[in-house]
Structures are given as structure tokens and as C-alpha cells.
C-alpha atoms as a PDB file:
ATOM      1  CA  UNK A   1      83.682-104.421 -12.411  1.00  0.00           C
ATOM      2  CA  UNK A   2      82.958-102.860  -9.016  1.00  0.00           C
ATOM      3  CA  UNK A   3      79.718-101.872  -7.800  1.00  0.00           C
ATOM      4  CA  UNK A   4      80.368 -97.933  -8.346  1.00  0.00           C
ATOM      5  CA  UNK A   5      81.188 -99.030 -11.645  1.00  0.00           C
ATOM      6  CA  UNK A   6      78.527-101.231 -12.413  1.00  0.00           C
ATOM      7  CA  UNK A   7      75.866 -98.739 -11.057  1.00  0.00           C
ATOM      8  CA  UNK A   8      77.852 -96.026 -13.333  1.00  0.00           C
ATOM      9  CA  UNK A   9      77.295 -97.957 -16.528  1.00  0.00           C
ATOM     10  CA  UNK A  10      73.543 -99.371 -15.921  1.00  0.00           C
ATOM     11  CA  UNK A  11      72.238 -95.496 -14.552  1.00  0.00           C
ATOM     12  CA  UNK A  12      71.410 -97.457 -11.117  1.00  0.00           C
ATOM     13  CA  UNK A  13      72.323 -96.405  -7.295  1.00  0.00           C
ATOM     14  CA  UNK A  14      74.715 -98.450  -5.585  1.00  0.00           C
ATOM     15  CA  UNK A  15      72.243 -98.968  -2.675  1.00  0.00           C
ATOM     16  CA  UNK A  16      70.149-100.439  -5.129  1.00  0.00           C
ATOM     17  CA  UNK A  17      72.742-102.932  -6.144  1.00  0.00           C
ATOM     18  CA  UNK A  18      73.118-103.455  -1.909  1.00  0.00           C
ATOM     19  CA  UNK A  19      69.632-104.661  -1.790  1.00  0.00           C
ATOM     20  CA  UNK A  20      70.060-106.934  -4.662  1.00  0.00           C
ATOM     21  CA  UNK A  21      72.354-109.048  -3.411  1.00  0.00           C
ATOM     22  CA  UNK A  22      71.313-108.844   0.375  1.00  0.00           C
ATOM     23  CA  UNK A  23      67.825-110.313  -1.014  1.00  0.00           C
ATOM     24  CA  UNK A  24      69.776-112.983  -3.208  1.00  0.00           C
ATOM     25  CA  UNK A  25      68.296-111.645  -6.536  1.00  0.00           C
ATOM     26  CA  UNK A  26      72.146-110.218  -8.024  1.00  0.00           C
ATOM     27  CA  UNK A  27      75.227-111.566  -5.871  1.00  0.00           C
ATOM     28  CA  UNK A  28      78.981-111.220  -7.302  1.00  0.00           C
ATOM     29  CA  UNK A  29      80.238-114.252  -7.498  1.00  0.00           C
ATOM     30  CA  UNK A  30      83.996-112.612  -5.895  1.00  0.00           C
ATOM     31  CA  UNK A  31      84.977-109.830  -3.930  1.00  0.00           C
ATOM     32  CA  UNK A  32      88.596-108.620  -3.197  1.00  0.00           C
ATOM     33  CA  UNK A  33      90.316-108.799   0.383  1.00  0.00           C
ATOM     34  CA  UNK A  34      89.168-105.947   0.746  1.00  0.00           C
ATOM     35  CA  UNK A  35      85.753-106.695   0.844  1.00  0.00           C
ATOM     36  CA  UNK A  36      84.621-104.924  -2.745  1.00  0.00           C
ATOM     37  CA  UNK A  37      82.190-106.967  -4.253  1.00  0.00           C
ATOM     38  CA  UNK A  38      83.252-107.999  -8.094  1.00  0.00           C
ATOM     39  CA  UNK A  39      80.719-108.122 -10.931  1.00  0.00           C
ATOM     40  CA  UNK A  40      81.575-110.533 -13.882  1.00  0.00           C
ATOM     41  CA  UNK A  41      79.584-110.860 -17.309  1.00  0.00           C
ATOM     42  CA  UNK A  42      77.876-113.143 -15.754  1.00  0.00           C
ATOM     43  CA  UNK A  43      76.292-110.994 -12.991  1.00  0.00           C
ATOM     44  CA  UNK A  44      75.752-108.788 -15.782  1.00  0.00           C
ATOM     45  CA  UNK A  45      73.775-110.266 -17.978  1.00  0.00           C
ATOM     46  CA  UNK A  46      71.453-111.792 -14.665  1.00  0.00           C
ATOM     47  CA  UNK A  47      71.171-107.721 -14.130  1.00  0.00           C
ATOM     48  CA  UNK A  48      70.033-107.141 -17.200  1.00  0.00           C
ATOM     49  CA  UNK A  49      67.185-109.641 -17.243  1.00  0.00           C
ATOM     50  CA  UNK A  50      65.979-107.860 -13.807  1.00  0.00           C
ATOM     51  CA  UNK A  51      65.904-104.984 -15.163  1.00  0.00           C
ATOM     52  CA  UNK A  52      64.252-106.077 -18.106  1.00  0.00           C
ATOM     53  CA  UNK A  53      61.132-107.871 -16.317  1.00  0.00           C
ATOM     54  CA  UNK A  54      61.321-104.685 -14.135  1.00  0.00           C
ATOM     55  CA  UNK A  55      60.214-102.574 -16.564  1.00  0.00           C
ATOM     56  CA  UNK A  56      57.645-105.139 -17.460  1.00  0.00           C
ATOM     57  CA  UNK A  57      56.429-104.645 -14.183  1.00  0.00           C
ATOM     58  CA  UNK A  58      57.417-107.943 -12.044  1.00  0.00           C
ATOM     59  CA  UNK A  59      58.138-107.302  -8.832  1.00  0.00           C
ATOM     60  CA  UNK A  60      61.846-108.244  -7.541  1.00  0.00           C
ATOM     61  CA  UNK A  61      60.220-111.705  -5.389  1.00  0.00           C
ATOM     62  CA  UNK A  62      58.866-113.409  -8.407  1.00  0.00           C
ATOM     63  CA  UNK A  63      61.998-112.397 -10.643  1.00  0.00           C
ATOM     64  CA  UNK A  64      63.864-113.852  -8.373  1.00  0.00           C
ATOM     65  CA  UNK A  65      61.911-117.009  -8.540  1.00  0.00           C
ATOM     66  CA  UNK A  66      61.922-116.219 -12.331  1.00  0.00           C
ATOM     67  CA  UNK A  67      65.543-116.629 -12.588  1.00  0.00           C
ATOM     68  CA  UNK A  68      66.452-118.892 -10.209  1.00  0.00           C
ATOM     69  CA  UNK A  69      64.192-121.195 -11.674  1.00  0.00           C
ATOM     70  CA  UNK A  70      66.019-124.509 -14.020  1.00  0.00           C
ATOM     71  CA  UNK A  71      64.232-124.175 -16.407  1.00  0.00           C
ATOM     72  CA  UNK A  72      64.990-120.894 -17.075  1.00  0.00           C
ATOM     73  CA  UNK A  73      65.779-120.230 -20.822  1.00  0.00           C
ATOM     74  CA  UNK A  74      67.746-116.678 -20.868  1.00  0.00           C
ATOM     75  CA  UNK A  75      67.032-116.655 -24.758  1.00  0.00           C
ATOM     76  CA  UNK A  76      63.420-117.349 -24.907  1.00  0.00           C
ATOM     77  CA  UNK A  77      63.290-114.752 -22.009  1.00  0.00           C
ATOM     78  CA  UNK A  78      64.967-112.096 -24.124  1.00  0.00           C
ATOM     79  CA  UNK A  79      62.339-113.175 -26.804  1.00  0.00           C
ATOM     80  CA  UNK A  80      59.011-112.422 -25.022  1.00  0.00           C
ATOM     81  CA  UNK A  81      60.510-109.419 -23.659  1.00  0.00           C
ATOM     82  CA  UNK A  82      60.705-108.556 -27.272  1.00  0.00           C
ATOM     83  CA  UNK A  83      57.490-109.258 -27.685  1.00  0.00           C
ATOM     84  CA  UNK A  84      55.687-107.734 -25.228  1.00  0.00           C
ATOM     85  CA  UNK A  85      58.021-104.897 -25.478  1.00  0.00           C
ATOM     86  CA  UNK A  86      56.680-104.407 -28.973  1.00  0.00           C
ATOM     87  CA  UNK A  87      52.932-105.100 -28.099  1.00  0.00           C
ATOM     88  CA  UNK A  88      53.555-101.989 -25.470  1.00  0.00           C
ATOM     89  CA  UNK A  89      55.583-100.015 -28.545  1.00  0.00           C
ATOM     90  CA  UNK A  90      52.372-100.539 -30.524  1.00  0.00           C
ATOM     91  CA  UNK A  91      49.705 -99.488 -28.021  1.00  0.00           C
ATOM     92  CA  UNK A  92      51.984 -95.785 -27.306  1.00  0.00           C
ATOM     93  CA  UNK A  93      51.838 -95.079 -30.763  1.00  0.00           C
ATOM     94  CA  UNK A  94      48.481 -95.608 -30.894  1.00  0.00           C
ATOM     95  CA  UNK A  95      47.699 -93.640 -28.368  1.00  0.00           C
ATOM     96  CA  UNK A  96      50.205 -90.473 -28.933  1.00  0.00           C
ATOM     97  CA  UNK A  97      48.144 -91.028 -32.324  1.00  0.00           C
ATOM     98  CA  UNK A  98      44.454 -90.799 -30.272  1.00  0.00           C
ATOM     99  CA  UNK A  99      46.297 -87.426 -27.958  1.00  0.00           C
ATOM    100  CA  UNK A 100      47.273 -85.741 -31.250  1.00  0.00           C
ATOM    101  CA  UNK A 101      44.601 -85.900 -33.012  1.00  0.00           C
ATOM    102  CA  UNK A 102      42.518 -85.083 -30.130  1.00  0.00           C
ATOM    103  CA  UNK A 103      44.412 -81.546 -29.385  1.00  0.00           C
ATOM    104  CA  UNK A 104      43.413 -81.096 -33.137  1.00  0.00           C
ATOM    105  CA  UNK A 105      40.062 -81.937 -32.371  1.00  0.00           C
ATOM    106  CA  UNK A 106      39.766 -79.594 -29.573  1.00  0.00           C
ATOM    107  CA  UNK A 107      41.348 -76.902 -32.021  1.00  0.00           C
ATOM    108  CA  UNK A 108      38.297 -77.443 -34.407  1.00  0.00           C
ATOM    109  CA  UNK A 109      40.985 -78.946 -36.729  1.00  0.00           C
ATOM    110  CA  UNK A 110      38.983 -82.085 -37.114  1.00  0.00           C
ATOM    111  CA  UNK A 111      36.312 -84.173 -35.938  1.00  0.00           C
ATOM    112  CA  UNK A 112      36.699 -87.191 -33.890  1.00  0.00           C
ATOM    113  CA  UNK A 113      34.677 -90.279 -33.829  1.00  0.00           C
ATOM    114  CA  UNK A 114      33.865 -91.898 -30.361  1.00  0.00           C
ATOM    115  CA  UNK A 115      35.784 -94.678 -31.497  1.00  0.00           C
ATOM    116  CA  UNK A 116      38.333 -92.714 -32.405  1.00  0.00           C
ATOM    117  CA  UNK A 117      38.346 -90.610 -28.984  1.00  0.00           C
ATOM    118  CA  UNK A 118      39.239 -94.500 -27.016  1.00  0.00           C
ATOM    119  CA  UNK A 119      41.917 -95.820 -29.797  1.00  0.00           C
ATOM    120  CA  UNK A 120      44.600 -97.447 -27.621  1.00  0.00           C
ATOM    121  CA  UNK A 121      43.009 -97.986 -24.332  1.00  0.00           C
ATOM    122  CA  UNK A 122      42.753-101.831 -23.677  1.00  0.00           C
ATOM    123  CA  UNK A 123      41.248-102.880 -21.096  1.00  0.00           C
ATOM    124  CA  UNK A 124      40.370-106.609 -22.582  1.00  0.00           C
ATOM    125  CA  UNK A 125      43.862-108.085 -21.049  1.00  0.00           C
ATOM    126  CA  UNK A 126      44.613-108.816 -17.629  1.00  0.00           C
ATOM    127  CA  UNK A 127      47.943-107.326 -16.652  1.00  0.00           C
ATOM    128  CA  UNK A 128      48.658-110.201 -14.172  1.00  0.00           C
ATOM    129  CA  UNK A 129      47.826-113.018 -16.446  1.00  0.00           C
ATOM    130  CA  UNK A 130      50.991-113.913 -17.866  1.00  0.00           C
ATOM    131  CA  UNK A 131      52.814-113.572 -14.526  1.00  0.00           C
ATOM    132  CA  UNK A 132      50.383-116.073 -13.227  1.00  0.00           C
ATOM    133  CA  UNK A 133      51.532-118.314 -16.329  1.00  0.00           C
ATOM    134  CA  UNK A 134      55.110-117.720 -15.217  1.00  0.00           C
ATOM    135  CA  UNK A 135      54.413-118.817 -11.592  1.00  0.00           C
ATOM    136  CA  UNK A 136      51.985-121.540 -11.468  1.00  0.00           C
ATOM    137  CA  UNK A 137      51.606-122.385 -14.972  1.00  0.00           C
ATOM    138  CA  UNK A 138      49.531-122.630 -18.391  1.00  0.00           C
ATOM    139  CA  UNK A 139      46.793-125.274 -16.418  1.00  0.00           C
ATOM    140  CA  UNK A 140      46.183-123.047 -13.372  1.00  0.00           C
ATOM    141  CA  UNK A 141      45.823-119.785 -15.146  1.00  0.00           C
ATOM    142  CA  UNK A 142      43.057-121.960 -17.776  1.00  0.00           C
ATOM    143  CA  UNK A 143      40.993-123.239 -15.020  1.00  0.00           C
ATOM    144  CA  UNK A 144      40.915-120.433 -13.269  1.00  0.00           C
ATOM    145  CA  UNK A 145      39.614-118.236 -16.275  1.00  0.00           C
ATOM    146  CA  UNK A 146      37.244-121.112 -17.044  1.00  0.00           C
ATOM    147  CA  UNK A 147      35.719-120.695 -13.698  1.00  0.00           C
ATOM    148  CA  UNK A 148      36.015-116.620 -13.832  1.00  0.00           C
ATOM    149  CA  UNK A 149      33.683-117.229 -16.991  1.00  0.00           C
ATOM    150  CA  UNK A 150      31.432-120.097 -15.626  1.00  0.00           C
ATOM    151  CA  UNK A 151      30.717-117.665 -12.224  1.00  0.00           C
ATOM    152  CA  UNK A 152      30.141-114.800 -14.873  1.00  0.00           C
ATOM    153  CA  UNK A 153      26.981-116.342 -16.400  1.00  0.00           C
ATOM    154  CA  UNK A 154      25.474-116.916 -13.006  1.00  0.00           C
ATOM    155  CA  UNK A 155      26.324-113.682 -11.556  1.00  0.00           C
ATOM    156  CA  UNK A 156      28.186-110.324 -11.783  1.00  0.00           C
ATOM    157  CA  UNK A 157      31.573-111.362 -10.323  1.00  0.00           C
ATOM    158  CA  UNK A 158      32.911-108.439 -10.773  1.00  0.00           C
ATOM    159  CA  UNK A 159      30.277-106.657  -8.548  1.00  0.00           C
ATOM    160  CA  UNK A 160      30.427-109.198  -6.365  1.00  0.00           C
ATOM    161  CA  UNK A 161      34.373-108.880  -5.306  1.00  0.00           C
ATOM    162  CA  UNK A 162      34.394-105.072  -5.653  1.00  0.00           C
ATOM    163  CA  UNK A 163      31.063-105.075  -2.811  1.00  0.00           C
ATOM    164  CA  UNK A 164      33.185-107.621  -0.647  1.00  0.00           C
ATOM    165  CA  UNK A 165      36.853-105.304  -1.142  1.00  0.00           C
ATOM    166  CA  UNK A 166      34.370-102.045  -0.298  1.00  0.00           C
ATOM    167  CA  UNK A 167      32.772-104.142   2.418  1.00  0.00           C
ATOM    168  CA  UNK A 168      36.511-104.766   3.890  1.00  0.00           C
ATOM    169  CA  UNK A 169      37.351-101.241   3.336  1.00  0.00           C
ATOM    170  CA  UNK A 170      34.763-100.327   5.401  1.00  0.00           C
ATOM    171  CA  UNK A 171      36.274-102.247   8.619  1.00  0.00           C
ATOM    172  CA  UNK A 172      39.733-101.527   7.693  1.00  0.00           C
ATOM    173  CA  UNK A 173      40.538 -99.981  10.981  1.00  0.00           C
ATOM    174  CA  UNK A 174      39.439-102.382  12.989  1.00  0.00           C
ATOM    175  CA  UNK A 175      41.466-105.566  14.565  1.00  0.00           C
ATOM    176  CA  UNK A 176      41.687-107.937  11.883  1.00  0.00           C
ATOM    177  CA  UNK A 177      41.318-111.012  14.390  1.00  0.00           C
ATOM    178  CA  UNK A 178      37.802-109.243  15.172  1.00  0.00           C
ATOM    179  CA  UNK A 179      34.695-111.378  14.640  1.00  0.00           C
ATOM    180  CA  UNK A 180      33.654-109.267  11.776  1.00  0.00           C
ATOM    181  CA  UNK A 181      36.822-109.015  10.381  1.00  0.00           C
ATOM    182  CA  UNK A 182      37.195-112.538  10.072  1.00  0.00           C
ATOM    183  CA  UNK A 183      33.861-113.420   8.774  1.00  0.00           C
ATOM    184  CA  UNK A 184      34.551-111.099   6.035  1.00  0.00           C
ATOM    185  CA  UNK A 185      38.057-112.109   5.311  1.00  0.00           C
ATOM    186  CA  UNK A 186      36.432-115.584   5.117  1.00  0.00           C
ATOM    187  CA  UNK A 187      34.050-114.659   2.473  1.00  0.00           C
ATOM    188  CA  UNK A 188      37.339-113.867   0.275  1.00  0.00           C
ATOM    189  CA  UNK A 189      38.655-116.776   0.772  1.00  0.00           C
ATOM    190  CA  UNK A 190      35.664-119.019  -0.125  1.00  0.00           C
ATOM    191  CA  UNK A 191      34.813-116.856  -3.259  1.00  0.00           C
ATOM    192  CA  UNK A 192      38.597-117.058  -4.568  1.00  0.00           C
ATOM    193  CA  UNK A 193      38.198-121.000  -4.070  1.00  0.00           C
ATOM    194  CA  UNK A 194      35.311-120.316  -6.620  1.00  0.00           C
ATOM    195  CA  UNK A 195      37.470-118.950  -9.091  1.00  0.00           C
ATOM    196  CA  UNK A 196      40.784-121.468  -8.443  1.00  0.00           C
ATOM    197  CA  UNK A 197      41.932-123.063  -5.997  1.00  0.00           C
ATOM    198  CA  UNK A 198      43.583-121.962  -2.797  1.00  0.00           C
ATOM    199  CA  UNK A 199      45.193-123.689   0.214  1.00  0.00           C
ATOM    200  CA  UNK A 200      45.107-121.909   3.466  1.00  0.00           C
ATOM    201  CA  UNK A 201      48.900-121.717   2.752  1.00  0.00           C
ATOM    202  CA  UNK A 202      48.517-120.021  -0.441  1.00  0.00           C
ATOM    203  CA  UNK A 203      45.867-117.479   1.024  1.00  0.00           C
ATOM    204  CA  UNK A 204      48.760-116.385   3.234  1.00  0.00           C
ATOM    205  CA  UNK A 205      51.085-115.865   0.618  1.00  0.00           C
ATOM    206  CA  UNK A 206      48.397-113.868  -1.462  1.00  0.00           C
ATOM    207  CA  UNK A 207      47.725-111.628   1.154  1.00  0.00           C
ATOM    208  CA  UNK A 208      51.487-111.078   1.811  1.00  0.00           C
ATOM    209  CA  UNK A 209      51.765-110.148  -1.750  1.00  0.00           C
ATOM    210  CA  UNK A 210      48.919-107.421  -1.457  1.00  0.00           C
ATOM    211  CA  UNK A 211      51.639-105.563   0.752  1.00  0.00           C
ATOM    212  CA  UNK A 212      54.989-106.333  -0.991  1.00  0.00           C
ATOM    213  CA  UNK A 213      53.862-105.867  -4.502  1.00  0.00           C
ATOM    214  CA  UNK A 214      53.357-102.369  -5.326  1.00  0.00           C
ATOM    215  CA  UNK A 215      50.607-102.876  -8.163  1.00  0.00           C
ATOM    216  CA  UNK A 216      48.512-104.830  -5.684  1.00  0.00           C
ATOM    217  CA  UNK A 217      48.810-102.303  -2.847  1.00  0.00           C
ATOM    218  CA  UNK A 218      48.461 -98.985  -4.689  1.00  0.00           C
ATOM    219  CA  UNK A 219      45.124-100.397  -6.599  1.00  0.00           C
ATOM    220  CA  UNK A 220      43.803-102.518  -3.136  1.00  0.00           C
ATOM    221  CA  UNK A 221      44.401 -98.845  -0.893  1.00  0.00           C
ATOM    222  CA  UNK A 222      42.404 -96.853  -3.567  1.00  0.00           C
ATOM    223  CA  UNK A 223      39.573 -97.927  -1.597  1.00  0.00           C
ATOM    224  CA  UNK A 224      41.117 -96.641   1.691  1.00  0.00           C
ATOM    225  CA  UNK A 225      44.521 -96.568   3.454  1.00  0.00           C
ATOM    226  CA  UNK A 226      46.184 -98.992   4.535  1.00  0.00           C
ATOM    227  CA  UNK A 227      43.484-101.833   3.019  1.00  0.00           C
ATOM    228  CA  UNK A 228      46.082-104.400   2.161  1.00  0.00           C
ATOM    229  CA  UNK A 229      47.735-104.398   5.139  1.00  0.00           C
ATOM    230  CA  UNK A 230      44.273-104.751   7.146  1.00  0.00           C
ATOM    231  CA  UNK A 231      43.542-107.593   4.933  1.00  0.00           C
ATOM    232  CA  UNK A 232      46.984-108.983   4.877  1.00  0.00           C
ATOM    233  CA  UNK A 233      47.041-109.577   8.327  1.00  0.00           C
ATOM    234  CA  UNK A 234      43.294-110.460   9.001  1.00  0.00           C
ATOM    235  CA  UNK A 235      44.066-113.136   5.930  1.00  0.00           C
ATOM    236  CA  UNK A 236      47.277-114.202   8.105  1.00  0.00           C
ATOM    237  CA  UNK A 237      44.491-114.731  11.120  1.00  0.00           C
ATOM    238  CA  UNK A 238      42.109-116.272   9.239  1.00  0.00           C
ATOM    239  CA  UNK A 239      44.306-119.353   7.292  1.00  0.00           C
ATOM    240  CA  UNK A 240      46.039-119.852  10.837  1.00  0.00           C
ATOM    241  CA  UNK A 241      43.163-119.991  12.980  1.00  0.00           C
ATOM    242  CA  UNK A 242      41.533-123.320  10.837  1.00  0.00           C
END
């Protein structure tokens, strides 16, 4: 198939199926003398798996890692995708469940419990974890929690990094190789050695990811424009500099 017709059949631009092979993630495997890329079965059912983990909400770096990866297993793939696709099947319900019942609530209809009023909402998972798993493995992600919990009985963690991101914030416009800048930026990096364990290397590559990952940026700028990219580069600074 050509890429008009593969972007015809999957509902997908064709400049979308451009970037995918100019970043490596989808590339034909043959293209005519005329220069028209060809997309076999093959290339099909790799596109399908993107799109897949897409709409679990990886971002196209790490499926591309993901994929490339082998030890990929394309059938145990399909199989959590089934499962978490489920799991996310199971939480909607619930909560078109909580919205109708609470526009019969508000129509004096019925009466709604406070545990009723939050059925669906879960907060208790982390959205990142089983990426993490994916990436670095099963040992990483365990220690890592273990030490999340271990800093949690000594102190509120979570107070602690949202003071230190609101701290950052609050130089966010100024030159991230600044003094203050960089004492702060250090702070992050010594209190995210507390939690796992982070070369200067992989500093660099988390703060690039605060940019290039949507998720990361969008929640990281909620406490001011253009916060990732401040810390991003003051984090760039900061691992090259030692």
C-alpha cells in the first residue's frame, strides 16, 4: 500500500506517516522508482502497535525504544494492551455511572452518598509506573518506590518536591546557568538520588524528556510557562558543569 492509502485506511494524515519514518519509528521497507514509499503487512502491523501504546499514552521516543527492542513480544504486547484497555473500559463506566446518577441527584431524583459522589476517580496509581517498568525494568521501578515510601515516613515528600518545582517556578525566567538557578536545579538532583538513582547522564535525559513528552510538560508548566524548558536547560548546565 502507498502512504495516501495507508493514511486512508488507519484515519491518519500522511504528514504524520512523514514524521514516522523520518524519526525511524515506521519505515517501508520498499519504495518504487519513483520514490513512493511502499507499506507491507509488516509495516502494518508495527503501525498498529504505535498506535496502540499511543492511545495508552507513550510518547513516540520510548515506543520506539519499545519496539525496537529484542525482546519485544508483539503478542504479549497485544495482551496488556488488552488489559489495560479493559482496566480503562472499567473505570469510564464507572464513572458515566457516578455523572448519571449525579445529574439525577442534582434533579432531586436521588440522593448521593459522598462515596458515591468520587466513584471512579483513582488517584492510588501512578500513570508513569508501568512505563518506567517498560524502560528500566521491574528492579528499578521497586527500589525506587521502596525509597518513595522509606522518605515518606520521615517527611512529606510530596510537599517537599512540589515547594522545590514552585521554588523553580519562581526563577523560571531567569538564566538557568545563574547561581541561583543552579543551586536550585541541584537540590532536584540530590533529592531524586533520594528516591533512585541518577547519573549526571540520566539527569540530562530526564530533563530533556520534561520538554519532549507532552504529559510531563503540560503538568511541569501548570506552575508557570515555559517551566520545563527553564529546568531542562538549567538541568543540561548543571550535569555538564560537574
Amino acid at each position: 500500500m502507498q502512504v495516501k492509502e495507508v493514511a486512508d485506511l488507519v484515519g491518519i494524515s500522511i504528514r504524520t506517516l512523514h514524521h514516522y519514518d523520518a524519526i525511524g519509528l515506521l519505515k517501508p521497507q520498499h519504495t518504487t522508482r519513483a520514490g513512493y514509499r511502499i507499506y507491507t503487512d509488516s509495516e502494518l502491523e508495527r503501525l498498529q502497535q504505535i498506535l496502540f501504546f499511543k492511545e495508552l499514552g507513550f510518547p513516540l521516543k520510548n515506543i520506539k525504544e519499545i519496539l525496537d527492542n529484542p525482546s519485544f513480544d508483539q503478542v504479549e504486547a497485544l495482551e496488556k494492551h488488552r488489559e489495560r484497555l479493559l482496566a480503562k473500559r472499567r473505570q469510564i463506566n464507572t464513572m458515566l455511572e457516578t455523572i448519571q446518577k449525579t445529574i439525577r441527584h442534582t434533579k432531586g431524583e436521588l440522593t448521593m452518598s459522598n462515596q458515591e459522589r468520587f466513584a471512579g476517580f483513582d488517584f492510588s496509581s501512578n500513570p508513569y509506573e508501568q512505563e518506567a517498568r517498560e524502560r528500566w525494568g521491574d528492579k528499578a521501578v521497586d527500589k525506587a518506590n521502596a525509597n518513595i515510601n522509606e522518605l515518606n515516613k520521615r517527611e512529606n515528600l510530596e510537599q517537599t518536591i512540589n515547594d522545590l518545582y514552585h521554588r523553580l517556578a519562581a526563577i523560571r525566567k531567569e538564566d538557568p546557568a545563574s547561581e541561583i538557578a543552579q543551586k536550585r536545579i541541584g537540590e532536584w538532583f540530590h533529592l531524586l538520588n533520594e528516591i533512585g538513582t541518577y547519573s549526571l547522564d540520566a539527569f540530562k535525559g530526564l530533563g530533556q524528556m520534561y520538554v519532549e513528552d507532552d504529559r510531563f510538560r503540560k503538568n511541569i508548566d501548570q506552575l508557570g510557562e515555559g517551566l520545563a524548558s527553564f529546568m531542562r536547560d538549567a538541568m543540561v548546565i548543571y550535569a555538564d558543569s560537574k
